[in-house]
PDB file of N, CA and C in Angstrom:
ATOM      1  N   UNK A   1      24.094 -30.053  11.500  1.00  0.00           N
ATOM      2  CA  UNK A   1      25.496 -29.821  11.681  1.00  0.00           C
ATOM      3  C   UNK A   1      25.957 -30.086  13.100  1.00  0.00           C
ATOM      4  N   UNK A   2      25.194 -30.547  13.874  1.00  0.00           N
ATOM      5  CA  UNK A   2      25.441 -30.621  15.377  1.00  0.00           C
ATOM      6  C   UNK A   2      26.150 -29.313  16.253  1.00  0.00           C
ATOM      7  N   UNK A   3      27.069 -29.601  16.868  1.00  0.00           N
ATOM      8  CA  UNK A   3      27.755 -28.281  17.739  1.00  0.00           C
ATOM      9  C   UNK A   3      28.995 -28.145  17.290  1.00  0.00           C
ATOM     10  N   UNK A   4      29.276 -29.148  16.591  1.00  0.00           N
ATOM     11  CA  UNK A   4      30.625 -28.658  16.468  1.00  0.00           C
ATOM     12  C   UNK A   4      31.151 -27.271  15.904  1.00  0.00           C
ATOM     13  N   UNK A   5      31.759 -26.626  16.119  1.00  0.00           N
ATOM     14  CA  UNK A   5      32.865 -25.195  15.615  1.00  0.00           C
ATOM     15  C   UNK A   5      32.699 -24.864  14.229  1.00  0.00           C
ATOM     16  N   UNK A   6      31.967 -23.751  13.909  1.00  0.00           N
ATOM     17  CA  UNK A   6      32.550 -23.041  12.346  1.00  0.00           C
ATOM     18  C   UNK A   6      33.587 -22.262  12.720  1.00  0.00           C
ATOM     19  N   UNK A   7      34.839 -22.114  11.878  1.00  0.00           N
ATOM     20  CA  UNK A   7      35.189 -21.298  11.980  1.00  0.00           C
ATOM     21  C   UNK A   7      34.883 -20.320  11.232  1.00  0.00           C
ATOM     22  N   UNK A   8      35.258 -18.885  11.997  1.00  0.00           N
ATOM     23  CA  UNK A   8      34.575 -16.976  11.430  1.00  0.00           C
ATOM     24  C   UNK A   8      32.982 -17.399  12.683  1.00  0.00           C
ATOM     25  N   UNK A   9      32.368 -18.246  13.282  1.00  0.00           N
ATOM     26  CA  UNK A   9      31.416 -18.097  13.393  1.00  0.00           C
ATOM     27  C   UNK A   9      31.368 -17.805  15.277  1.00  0.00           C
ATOM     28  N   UNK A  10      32.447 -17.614  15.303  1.00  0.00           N
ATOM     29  CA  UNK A  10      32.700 -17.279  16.910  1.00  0.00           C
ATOM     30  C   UNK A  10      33.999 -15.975  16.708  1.00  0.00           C
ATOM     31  N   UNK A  11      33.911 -15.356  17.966  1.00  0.00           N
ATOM     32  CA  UNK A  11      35.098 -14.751  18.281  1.00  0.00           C
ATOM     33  C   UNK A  11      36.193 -15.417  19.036  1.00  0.00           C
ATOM     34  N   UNK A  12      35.966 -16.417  19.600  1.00  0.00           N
ATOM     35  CA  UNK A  12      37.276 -16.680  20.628  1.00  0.00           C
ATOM     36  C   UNK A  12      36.722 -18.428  20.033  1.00  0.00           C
ATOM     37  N   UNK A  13      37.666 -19.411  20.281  1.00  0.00           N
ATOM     38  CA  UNK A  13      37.821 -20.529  19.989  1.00  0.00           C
ATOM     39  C   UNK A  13      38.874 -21.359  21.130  1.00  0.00           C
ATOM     40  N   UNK A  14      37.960 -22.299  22.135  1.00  0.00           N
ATOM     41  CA  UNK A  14      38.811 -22.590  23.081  1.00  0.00           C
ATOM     42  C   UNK A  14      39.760 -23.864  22.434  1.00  0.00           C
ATOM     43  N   UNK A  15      41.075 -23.934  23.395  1.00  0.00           N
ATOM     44  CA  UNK A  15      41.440 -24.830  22.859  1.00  0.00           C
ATOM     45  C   UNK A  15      40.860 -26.510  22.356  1.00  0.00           C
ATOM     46  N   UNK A  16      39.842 -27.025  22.459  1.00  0.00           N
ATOM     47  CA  UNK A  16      39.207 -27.805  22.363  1.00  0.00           C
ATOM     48  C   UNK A  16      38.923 -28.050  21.123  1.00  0.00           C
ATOM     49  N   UNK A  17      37.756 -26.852  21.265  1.00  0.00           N
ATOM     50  CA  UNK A  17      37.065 -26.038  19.354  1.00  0.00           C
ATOM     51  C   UNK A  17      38.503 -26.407  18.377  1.00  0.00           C
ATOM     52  N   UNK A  18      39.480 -25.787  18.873  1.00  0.00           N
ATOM     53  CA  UNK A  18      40.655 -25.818  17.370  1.00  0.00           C
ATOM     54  C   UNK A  18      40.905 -26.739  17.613  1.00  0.00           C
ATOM     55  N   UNK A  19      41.284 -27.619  18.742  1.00  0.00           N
ATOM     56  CA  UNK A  19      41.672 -29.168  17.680  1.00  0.00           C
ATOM     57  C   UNK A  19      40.787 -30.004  16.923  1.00  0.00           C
ATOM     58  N   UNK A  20      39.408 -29.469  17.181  1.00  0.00           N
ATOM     59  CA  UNK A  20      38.117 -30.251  16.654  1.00  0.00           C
ATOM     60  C   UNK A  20      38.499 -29.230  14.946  1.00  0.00           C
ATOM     61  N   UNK A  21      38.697 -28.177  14.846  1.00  0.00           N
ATOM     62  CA  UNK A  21      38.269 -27.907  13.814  1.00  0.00           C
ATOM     63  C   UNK A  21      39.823 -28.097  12.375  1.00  0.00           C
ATOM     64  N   UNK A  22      40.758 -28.479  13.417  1.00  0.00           N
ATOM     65  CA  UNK A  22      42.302 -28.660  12.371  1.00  0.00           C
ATOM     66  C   UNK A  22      42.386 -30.038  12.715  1.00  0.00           C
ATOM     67  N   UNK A  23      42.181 -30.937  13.581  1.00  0.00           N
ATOM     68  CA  UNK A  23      42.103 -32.237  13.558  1.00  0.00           C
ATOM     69  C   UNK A  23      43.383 -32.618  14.245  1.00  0.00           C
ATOM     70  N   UNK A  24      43.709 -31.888  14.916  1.00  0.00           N
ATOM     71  CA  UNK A  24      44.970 -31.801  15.530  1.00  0.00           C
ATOM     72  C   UNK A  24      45.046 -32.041  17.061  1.00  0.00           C
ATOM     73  N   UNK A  25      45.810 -32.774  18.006  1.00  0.00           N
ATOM     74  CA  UNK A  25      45.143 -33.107  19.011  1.00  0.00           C
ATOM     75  C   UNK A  25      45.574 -31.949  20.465  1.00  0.00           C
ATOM     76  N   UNK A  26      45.354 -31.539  21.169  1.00  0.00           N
ATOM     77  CA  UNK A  26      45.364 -30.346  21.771  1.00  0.00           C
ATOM     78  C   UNK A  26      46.624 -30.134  22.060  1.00  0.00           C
ATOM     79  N   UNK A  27      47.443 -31.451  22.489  1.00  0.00           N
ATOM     80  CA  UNK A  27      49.035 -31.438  22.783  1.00  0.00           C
ATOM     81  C   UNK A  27      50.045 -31.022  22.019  1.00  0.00           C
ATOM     82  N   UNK A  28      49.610 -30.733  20.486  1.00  0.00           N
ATOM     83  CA  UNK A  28      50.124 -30.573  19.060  1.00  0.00           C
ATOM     84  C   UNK A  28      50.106 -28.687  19.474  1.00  0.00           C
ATOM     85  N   UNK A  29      49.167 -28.571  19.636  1.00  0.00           N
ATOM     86  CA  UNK A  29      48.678 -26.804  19.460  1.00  0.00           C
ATOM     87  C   UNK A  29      49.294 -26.540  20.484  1.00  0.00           C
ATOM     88  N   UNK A  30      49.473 -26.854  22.231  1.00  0.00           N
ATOM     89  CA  UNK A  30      50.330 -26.571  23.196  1.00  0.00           C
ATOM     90  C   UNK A  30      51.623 -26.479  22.273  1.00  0.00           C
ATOM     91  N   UNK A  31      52.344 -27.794  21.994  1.00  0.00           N
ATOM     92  CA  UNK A  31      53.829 -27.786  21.704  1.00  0.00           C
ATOM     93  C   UNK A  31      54.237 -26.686  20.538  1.00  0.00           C
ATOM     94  N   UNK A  32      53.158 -26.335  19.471  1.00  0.00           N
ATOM     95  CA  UNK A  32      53.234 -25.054  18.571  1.00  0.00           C
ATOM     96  C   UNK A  32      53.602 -24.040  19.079  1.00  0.00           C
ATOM     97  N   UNK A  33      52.884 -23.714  19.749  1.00  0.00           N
ATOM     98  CA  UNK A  33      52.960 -22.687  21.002  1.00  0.00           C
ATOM     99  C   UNK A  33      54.508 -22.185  21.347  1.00  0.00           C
ATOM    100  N   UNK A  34      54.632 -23.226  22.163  1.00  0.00           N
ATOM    101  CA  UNK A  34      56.182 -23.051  22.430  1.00  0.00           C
ATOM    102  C   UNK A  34      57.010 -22.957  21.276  1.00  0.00           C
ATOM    103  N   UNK A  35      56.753 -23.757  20.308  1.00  0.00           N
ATOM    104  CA  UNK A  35      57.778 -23.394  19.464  1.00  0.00           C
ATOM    105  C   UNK A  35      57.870 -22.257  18.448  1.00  0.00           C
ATOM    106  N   UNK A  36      56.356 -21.902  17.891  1.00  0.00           N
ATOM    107  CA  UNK A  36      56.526 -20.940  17.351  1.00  0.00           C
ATOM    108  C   UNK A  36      55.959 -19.178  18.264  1.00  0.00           C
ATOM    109  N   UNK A  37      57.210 -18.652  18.052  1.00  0.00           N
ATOM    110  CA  UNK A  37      56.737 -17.188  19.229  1.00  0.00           C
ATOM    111  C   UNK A  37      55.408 -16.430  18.085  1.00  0.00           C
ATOM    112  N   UNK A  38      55.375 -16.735  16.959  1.00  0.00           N
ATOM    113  CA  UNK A  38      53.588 -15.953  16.221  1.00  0.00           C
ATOM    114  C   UNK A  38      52.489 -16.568  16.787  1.00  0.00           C
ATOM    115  N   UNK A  39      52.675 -17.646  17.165  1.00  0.00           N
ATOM    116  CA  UNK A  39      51.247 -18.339  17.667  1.00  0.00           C
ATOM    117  C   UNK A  39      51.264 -18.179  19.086  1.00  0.00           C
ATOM    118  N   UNK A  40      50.479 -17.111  19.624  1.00  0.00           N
ATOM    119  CA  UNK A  40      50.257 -16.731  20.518  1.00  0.00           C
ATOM    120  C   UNK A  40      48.713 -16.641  21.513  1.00  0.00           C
ATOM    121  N   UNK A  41      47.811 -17.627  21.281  1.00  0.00           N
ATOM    122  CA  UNK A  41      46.299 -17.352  21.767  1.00  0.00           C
ATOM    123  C   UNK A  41      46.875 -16.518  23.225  1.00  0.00           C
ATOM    124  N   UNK A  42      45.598 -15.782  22.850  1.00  0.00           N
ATOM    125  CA  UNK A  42      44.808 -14.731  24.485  1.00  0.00           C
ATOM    126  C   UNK A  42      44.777 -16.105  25.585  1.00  0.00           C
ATOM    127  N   UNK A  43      45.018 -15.727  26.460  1.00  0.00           N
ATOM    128  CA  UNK A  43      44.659 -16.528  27.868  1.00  0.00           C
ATOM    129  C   UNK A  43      43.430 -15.801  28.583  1.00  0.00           C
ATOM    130  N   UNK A  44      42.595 -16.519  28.931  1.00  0.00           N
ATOM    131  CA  UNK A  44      41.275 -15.845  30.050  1.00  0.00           C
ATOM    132  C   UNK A  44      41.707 -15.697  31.731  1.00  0.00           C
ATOM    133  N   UNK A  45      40.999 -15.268  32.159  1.00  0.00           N
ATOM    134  CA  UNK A  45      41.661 -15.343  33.418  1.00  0.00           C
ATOM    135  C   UNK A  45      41.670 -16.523  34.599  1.00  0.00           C
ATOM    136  N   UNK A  46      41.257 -17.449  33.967  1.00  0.00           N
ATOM    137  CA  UNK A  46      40.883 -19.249  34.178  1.00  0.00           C
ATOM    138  C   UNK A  46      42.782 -19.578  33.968  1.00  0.00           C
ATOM    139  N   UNK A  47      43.376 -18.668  32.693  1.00  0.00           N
ATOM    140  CA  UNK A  47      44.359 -19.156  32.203  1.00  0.00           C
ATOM    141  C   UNK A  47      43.612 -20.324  30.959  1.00  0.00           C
ATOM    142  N   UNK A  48      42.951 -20.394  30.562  1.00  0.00           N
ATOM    143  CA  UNK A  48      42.519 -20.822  29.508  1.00  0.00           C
ATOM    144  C   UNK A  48      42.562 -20.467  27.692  1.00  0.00           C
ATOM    145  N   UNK A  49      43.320 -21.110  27.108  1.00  0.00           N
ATOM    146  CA  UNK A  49      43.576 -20.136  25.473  1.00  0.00           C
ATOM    147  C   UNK A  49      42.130 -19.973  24.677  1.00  0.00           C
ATOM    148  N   UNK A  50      42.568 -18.804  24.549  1.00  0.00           N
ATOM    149  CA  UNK A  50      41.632 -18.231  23.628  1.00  0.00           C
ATOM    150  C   UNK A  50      41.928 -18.231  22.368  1.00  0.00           C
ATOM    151  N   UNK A  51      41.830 -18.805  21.051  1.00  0.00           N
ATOM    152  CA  UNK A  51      42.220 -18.484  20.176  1.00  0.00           C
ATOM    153  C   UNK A  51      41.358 -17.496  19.112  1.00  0.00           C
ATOM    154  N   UNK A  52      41.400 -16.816  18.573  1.00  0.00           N
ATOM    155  CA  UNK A  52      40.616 -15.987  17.572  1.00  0.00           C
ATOM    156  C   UNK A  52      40.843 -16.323  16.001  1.00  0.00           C
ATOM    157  N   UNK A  53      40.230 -15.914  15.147  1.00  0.00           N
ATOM    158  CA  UNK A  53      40.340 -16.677  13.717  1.00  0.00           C
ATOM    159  C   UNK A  53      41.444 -16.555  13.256  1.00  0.00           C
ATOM    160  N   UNK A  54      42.552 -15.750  13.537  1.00  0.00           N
ATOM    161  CA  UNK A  54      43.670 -15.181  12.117  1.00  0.00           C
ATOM    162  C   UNK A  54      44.692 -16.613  13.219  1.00  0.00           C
ATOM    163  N   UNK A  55      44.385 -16.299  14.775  1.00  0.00           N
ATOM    164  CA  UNK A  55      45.287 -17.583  15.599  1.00  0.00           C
ATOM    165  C   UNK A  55      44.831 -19.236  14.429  1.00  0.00           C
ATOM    166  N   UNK A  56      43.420 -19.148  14.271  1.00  0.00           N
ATOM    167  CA  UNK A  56      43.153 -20.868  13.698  1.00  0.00           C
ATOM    168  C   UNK A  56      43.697 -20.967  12.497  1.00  0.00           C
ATOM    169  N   UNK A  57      43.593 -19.556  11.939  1.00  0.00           N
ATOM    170  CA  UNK A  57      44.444 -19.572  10.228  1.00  0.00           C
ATOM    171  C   UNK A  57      45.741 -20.315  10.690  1.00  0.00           C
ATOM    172  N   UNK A  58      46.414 -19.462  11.205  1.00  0.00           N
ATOM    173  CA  UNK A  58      48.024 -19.516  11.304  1.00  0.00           C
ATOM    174  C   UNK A  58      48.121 -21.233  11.787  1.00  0.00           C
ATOM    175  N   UNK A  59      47.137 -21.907  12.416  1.00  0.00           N
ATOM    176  CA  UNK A  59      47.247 -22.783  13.405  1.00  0.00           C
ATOM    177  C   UNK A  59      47.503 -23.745  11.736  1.00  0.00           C
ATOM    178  N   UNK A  60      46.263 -23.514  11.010  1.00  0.00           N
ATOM    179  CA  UNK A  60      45.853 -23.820   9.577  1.00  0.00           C
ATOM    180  C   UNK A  60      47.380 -24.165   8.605  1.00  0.00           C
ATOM    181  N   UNK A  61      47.883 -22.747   8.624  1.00  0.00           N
ATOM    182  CA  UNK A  61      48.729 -22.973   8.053  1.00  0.00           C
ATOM    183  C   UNK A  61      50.247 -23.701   8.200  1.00  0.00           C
ATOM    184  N   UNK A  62      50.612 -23.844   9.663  1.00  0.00           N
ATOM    185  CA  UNK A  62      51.235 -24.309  10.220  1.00  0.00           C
ATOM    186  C   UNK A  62      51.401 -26.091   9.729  1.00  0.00           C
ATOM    187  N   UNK A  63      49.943 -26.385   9.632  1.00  0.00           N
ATOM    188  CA  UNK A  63      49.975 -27.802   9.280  1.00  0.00           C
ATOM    189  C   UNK A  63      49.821 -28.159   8.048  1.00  0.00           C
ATOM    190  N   UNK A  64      49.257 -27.433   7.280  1.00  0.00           N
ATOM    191  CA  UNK A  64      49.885 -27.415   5.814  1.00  0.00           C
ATOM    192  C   UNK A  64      51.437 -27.829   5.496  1.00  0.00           C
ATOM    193  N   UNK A  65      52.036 -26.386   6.290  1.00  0.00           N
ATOM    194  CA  UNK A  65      53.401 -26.627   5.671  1.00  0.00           C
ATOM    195  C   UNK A  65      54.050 -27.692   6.168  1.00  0.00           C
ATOM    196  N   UNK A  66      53.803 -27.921   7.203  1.00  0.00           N
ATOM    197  CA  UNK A  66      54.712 -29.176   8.034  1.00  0.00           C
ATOM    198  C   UNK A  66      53.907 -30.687   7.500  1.00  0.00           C
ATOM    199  N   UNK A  67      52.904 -30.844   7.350  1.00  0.00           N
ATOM    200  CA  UNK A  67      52.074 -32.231   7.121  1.00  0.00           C
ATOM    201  C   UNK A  67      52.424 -32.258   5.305  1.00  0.00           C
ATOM    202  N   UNK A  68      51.362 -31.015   4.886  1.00  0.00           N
ATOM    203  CA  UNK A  68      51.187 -31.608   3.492  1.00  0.00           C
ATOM    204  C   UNK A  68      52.582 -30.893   2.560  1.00  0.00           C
ATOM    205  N   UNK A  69      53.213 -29.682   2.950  1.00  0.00           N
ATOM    206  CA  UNK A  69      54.081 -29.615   2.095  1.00  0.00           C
ATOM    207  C   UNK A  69      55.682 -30.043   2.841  1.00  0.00           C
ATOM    208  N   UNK A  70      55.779 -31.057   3.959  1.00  0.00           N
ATOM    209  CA  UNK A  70      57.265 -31.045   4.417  1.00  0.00           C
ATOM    210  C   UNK A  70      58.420 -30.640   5.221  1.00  0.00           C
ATOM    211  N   UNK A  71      57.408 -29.167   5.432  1.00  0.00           N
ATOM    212  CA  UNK A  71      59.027 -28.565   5.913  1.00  0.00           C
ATOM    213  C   UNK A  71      59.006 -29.087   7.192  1.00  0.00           C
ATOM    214  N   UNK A  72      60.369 -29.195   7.440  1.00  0.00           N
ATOM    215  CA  UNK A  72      60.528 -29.209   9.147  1.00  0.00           C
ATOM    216  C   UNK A  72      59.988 -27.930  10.351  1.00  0.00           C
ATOM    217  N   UNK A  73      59.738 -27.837  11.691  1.00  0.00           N
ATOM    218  CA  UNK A  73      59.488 -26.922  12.323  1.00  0.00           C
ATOM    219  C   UNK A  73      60.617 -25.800  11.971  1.00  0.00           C
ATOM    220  N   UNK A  74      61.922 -25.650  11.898  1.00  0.00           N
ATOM    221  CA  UNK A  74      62.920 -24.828  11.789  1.00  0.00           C
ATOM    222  C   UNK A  74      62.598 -24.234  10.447  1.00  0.00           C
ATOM    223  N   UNK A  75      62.483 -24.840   9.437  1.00  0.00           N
ATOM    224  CA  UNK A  75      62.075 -24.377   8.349  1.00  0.00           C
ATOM    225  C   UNK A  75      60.532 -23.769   8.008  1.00  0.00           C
ATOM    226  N   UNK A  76      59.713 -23.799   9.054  1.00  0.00           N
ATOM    227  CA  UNK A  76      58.683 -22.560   9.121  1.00  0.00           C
ATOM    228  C   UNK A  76      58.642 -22.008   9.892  1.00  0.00           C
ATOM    229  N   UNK A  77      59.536 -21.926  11.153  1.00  0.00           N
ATOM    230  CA  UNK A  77      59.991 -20.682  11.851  1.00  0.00           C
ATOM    231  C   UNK A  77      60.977 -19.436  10.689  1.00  0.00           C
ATOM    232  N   UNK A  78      61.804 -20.427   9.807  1.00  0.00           N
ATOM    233  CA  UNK A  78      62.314 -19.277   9.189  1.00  0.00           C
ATOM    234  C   UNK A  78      61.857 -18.606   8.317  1.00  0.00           C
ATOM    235  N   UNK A  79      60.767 -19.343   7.449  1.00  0.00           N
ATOM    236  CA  UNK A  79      59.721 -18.808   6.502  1.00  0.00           C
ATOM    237  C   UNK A  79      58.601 -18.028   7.600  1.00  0.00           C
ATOM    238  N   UNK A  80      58.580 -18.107   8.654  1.00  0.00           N
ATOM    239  CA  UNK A  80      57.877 -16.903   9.157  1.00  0.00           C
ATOM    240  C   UNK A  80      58.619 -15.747   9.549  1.00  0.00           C
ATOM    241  N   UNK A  81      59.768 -15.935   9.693  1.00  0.00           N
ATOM    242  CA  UNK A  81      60.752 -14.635  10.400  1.00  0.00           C
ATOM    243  C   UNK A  81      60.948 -13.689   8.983  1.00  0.00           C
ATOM    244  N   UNK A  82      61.044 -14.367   7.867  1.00  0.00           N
ATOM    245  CA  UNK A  82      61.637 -13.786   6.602  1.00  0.00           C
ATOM    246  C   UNK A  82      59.975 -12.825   6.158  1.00  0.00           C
ATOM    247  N   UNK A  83      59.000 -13.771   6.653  1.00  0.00           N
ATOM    248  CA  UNK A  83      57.848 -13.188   6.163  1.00  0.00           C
ATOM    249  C   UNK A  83      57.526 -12.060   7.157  1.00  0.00           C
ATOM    250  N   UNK A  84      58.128 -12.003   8.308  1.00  0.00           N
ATOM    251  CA  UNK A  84      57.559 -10.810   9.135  1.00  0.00           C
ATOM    252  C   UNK A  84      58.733  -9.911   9.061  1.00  0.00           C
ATOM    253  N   UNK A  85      59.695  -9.946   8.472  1.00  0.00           N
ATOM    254  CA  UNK A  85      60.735  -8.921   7.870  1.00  0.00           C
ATOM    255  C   UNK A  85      60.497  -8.253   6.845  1.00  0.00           C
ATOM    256  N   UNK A  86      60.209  -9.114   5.933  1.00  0.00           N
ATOM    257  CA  UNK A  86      59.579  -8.930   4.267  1.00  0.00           C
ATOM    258  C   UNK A  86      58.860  -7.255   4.453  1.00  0.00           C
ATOM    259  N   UNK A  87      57.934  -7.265   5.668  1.00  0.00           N
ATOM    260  CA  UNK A  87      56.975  -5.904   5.743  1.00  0.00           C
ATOM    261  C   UNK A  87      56.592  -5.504   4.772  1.00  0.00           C
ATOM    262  N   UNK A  88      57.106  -4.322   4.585  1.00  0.00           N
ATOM    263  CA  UNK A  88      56.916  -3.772   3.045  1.00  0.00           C
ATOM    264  C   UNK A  88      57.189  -3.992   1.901  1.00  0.00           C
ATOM    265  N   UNK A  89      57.768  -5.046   1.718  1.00  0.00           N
ATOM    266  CA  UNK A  89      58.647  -5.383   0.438  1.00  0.00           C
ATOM    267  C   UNK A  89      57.260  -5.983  -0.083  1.00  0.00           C
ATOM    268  N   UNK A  90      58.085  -6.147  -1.664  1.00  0.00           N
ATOM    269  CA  UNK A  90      56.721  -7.217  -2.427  1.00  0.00           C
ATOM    270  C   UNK A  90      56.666  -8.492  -2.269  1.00  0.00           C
ATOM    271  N   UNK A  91      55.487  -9.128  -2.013  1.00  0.00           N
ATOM    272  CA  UNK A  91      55.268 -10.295  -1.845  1.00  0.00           C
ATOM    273  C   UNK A  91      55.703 -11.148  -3.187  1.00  0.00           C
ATOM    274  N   UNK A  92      56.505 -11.881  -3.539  1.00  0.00           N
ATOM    275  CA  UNK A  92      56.216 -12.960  -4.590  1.00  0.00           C
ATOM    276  C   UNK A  92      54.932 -13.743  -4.727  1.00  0.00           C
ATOM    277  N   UNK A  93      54.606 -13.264  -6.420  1.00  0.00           N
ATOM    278  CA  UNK A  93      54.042 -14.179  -6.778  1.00  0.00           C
ATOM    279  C   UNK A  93      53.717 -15.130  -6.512  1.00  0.00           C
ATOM    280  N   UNK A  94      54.682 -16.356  -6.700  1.00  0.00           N
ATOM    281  CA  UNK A  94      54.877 -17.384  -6.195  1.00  0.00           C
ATOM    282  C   UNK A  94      54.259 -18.158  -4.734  1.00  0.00           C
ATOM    283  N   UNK A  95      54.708 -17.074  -3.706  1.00  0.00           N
ATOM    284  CA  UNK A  95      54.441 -17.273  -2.449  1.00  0.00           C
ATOM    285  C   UNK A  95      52.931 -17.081  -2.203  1.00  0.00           C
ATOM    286  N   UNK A  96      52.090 -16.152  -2.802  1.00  0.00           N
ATOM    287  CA  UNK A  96      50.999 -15.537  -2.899  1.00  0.00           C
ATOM    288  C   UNK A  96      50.197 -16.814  -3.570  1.00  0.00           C
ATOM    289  N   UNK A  97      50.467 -17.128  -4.512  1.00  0.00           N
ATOM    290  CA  UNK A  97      49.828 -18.573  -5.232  1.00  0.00           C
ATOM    291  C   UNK A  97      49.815 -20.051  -4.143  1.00  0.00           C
ATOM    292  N   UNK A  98      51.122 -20.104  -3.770  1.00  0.00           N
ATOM    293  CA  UNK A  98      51.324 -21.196  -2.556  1.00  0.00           C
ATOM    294  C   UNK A  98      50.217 -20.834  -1.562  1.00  0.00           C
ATOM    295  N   UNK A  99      49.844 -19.778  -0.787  1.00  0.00           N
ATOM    296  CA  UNK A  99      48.796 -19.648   0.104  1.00  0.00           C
ATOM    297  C   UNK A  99      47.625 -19.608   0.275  1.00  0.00           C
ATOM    298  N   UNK A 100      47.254 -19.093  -1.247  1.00  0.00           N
ATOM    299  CA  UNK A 100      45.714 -19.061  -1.308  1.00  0.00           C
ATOM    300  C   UNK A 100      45.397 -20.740  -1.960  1.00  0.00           C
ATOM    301  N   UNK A 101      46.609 -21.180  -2.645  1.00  0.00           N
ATOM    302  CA  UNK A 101      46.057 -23.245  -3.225  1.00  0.00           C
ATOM    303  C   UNK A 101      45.985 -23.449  -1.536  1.00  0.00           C
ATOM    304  N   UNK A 102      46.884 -23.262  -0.487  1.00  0.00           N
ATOM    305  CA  UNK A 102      47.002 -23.970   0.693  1.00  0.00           C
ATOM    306  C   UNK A 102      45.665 -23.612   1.478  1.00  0.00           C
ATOM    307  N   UNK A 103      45.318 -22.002   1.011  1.00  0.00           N
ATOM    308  CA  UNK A 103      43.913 -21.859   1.876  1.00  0.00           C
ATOM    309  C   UNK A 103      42.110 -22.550   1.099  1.00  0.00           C
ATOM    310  N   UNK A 104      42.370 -22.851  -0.078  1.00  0.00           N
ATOM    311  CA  UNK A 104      41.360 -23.498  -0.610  1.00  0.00           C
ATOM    312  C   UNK A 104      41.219 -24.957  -0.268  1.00  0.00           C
ATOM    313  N   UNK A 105      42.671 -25.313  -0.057  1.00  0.00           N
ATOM    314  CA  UNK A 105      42.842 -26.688   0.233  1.00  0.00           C
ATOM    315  C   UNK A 105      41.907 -26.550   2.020  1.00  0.00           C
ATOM    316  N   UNK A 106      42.151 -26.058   2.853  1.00  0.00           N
ATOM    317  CA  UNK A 106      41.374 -25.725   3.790  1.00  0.00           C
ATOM    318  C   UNK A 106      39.941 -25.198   3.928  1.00  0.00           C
ATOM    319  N   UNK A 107      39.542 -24.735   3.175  1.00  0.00           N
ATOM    320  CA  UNK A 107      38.367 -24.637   2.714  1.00  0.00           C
ATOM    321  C   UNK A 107      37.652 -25.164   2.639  1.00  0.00           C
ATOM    322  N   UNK A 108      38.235 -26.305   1.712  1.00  0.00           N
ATOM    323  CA  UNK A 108      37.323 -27.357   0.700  1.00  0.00           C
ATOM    324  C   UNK A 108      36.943 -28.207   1.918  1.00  0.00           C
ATOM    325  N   UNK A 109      38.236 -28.556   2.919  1.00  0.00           N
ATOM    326  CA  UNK A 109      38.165 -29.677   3.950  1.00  0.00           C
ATOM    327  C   UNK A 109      36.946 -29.159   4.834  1.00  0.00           C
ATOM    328  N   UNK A 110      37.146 -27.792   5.190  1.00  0.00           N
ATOM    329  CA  UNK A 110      35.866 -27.122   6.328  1.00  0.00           C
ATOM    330  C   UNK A 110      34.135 -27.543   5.799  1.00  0.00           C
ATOM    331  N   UNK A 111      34.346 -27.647   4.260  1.00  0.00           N
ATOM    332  CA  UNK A 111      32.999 -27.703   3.338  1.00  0.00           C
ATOM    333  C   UNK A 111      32.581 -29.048   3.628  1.00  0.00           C
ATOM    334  N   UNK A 112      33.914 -29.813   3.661  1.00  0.00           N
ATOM    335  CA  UNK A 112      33.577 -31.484   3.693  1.00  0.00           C
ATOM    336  C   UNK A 112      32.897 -32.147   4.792  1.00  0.00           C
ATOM    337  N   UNK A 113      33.355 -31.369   6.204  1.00  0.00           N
ATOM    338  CA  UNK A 113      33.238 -31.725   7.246  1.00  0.00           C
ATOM    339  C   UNK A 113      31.380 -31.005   7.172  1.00  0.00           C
ATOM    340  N   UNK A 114      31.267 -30.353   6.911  1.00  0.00           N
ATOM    341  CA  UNK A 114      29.994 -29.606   7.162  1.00  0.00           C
ATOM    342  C   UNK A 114      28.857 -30.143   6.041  1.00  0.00           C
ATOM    343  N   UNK A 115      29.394 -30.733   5.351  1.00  0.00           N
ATOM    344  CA  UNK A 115      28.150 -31.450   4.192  1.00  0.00           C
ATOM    345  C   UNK A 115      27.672 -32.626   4.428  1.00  0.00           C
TER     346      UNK A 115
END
């Protein structure tokens, strides 16, 4: 498997590791950054990002919605604001089905790269 990054198999993931492991090129994950205020990696005291696993999910899901299902950046800033309002309410169905096809779809790709 060489060196490259599992993800779950570290605690912190420099910015490097996540573009190796979403395929995304480091300037992509900076400009996320700014745009979305949830994606937030730890900084070290280098000033270096730290990202941790639920950061590579989100990083994960981010490009799902924008690559494979479309939306524009504005349109998953607002599907995240509605989802961090939502709190307690019930999740739809629907929405619940959309995330776990989107997280298998990620999955399968992590399996591919590693076989």
């Amino acid at each position: 498997m060489g060196t490259e990054p599992r993800l779950g198999s570290k605690v912190f993931y420099k910015i490097g590791e996540v573009s190796q492991l979403t395929k995304l090129p480091a300037y992509v994950l900076r400009f996320w950054e700014s745009q979305f205020t949830f994606l937030k990696p730890k900084k070290s005291r280098g000033n270096q990002r730290l990202y941790v696993q639920r950061d590579v999910e989100t990083v994960l899901e981010i490009k799902r919605m924008l690559y494979e299902e479309g939306h524009t950046i504005e349109g998953v800033k607002r599907y995240w604001a509605r989802r961090g309002r939502a709190g307690s309410r019930r999740v739809r169905s629907k929405d619940i089905a959309r995330k776990v096809k989107g997280d298998l779809r990620i999955i399968l790709k992590i399996i591919d790269l590693h076989s």
